[in-house]
C-alpha atoms as a PDB file:
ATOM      1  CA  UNK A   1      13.287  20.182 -35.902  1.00  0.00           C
ATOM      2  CA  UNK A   2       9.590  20.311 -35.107  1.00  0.00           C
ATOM      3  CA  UNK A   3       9.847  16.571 -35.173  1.00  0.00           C
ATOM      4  CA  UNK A   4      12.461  16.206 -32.807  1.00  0.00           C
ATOM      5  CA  UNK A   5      10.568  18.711 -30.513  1.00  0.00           C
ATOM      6  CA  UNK A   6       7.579  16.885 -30.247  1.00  0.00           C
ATOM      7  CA  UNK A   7       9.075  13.811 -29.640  1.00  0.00           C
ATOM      8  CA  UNK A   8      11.199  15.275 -26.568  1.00  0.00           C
ATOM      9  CA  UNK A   9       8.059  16.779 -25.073  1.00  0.00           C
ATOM     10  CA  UNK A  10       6.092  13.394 -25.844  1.00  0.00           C
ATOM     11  CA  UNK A  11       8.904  11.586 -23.935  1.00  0.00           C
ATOM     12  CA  UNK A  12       8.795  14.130 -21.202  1.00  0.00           C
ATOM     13  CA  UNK A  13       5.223  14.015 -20.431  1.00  0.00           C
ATOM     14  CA  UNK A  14       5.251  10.002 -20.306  1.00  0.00           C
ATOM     15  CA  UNK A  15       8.064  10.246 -17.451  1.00  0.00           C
ATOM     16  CA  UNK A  16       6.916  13.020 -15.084  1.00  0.00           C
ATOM     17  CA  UNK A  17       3.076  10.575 -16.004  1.00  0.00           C
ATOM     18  CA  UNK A  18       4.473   7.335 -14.840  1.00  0.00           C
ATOM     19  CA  UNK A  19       6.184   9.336 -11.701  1.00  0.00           C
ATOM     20  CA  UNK A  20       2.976  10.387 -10.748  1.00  0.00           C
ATOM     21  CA  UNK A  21       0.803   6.820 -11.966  1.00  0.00           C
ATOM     22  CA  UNK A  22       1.848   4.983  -8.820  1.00  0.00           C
ATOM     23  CA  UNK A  23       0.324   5.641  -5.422  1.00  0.00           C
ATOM     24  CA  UNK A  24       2.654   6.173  -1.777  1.00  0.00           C
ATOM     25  CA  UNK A  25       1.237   3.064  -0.273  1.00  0.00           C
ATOM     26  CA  UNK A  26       2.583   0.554  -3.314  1.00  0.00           C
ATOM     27  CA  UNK A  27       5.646  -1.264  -2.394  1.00  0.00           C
ATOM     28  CA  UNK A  28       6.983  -3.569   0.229  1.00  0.00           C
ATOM     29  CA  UNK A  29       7.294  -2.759   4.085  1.00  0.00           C
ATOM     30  CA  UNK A  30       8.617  -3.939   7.108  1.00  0.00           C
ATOM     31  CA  UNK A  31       5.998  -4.815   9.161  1.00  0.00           C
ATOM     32  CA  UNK A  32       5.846  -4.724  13.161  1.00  0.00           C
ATOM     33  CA  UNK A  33       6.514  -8.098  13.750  1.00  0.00           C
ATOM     34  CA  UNK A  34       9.254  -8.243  11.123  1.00  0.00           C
ATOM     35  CA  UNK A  35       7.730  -9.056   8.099  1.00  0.00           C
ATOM     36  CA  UNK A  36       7.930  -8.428   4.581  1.00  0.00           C
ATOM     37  CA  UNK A  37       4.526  -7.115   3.649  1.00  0.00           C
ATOM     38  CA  UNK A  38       4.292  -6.569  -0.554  1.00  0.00           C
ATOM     39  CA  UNK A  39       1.720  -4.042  -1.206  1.00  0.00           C
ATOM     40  CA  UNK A  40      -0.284  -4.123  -5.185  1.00  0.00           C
ATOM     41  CA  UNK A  41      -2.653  -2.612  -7.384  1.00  0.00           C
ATOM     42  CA  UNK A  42      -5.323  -5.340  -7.732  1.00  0.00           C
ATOM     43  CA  UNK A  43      -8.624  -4.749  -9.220  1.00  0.00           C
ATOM     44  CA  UNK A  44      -9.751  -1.338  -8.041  1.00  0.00           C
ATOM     45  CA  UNK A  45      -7.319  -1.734  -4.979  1.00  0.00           C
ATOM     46  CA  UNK A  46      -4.679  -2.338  -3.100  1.00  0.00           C
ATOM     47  CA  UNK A  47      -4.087  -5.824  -1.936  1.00  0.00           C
ATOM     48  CA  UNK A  48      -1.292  -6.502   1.077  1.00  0.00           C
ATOM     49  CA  UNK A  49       0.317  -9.521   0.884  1.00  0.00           C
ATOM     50  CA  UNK A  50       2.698 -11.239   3.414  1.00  0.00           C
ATOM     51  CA  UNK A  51       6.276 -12.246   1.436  1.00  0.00           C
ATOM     52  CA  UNK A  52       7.886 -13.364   4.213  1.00  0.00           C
ATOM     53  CA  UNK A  53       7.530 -14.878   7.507  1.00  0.00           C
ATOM     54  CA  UNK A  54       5.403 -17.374   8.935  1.00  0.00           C
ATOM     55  CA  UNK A  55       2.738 -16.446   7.219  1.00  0.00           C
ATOM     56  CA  UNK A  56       4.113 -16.177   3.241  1.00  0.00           C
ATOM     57  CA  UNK A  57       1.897 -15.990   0.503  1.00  0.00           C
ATOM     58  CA  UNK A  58      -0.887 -15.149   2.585  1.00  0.00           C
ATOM     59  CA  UNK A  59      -3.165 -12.047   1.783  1.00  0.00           C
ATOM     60  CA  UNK A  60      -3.952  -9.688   4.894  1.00  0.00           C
ATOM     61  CA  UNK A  61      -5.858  -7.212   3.914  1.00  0.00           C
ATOM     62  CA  UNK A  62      -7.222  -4.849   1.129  1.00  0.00           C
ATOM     63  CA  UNK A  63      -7.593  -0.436   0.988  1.00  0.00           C
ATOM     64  CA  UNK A  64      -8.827   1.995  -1.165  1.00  0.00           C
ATOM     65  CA  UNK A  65      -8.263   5.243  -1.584  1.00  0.00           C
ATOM     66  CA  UNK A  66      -5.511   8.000  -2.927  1.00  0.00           C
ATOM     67  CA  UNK A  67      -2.659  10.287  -1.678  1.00  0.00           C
ATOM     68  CA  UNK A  68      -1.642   8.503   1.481  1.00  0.00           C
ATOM     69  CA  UNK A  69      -4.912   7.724   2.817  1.00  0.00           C
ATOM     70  CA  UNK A  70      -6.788   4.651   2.635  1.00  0.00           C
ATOM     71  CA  UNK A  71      -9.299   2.266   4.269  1.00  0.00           C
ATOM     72  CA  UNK A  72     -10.901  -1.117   3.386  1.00  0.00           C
ATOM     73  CA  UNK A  73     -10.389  -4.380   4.981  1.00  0.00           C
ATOM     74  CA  UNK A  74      -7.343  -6.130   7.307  1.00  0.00           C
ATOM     75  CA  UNK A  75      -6.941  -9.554   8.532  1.00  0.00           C
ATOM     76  CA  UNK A  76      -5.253 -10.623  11.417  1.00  0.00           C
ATOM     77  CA  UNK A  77      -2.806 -13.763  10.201  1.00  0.00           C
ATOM     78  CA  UNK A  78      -2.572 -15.503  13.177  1.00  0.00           C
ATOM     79  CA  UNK A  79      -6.440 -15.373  14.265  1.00  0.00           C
ATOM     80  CA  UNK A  80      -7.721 -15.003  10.625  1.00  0.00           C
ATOM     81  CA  UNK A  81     -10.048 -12.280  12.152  1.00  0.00           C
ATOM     82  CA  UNK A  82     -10.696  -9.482   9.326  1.00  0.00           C
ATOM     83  CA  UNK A  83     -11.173  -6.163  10.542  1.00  0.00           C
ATOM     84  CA  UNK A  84     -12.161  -2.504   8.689  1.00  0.00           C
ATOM     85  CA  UNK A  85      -8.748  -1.134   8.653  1.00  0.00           C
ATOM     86  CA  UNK A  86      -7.206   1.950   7.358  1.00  0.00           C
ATOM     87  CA  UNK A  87      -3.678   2.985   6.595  1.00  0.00           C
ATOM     88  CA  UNK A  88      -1.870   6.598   6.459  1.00  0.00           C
ATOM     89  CA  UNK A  89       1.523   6.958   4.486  1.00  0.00           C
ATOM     90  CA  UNK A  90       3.871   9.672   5.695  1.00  0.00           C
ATOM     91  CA  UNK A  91       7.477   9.606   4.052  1.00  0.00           C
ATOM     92  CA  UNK A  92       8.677   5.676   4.456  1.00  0.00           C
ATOM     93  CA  UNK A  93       6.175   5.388   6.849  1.00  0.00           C
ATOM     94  CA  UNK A  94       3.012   3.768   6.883  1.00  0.00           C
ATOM     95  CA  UNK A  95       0.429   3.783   9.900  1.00  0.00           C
ATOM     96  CA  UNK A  96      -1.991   0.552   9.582  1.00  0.00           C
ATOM     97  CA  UNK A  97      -4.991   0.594  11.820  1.00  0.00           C
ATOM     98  CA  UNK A  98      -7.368  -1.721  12.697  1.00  0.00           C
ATOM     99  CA  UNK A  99     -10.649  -1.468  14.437  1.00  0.00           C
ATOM    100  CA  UNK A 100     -13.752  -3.817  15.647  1.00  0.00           C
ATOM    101  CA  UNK A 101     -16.839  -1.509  15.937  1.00  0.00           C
ATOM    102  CA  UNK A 102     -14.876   1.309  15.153  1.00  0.00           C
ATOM    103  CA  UNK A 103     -14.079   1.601  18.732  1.00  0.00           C
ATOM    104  CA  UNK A 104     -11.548  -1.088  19.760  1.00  0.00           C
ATOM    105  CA  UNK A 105      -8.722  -0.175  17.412  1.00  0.00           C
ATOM    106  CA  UNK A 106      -5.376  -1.154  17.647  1.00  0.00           C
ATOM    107  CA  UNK A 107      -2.517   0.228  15.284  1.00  0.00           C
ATOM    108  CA  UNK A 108       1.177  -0.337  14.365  1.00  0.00           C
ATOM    109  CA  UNK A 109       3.862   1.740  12.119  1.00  0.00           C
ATOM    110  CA  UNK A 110       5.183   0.067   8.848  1.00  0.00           C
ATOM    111  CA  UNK A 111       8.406   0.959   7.842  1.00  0.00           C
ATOM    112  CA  UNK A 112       9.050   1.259   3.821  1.00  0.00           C
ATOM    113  CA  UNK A 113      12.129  -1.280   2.267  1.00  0.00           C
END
């Protein structure tokens, strides 16, 4: 009996662990041009790679951070321009932004697939 109840509590602190393990911004999104973007764990961040479109395979950009905010690094694919960049996650939405001097930004809404 004791057995049996240590194994169901064992089991149920795994679950509600790997529910809360992965972070809002991990998956793949629609970007604003149409895009599939796939977004990873890699290293100590999260690296946004373009799955489809002309640009497929390519890596964009890379954040840091936990709980719907990040910031780190984004790269324009058709210039190949990096800029700092940050991104927001609210419900199946994520807002990237992108800024030069941290005064010319420029930002677009990414929808979660």
């Amino acid at each position: 009996m004791i057995r049996t109840l240590f194994f169901t509590a064992a089991l149920a602190f795994a679950a509600t662990g790997a529910m809360h393990a992965a972070e809002p911004i991990v998956g793949d999104w629609k970007t604003a041009s149409g895009a599939t973007a796939a977004i990873a764990p890699c290293g100590g961040a999260f690296c946004i790679t373009l799955k489809t479109g002309k640009h497929a395979g390519k890596r964009i950009g890379s954040l840091s951070g936990m709980g719907g905010s990040y910031s780190g690094e984004i790269t324009d694919p058709e210039s190949d321009k990096t800029y700092s960049g940050s991104g927001s996650v609210s419900g199946n939405s994520l807002k990237m932004k992108g800024c030069v001097l941290k005064v010319l930004c420029k930002s677009q809404t990414w929808t979660r697939l």
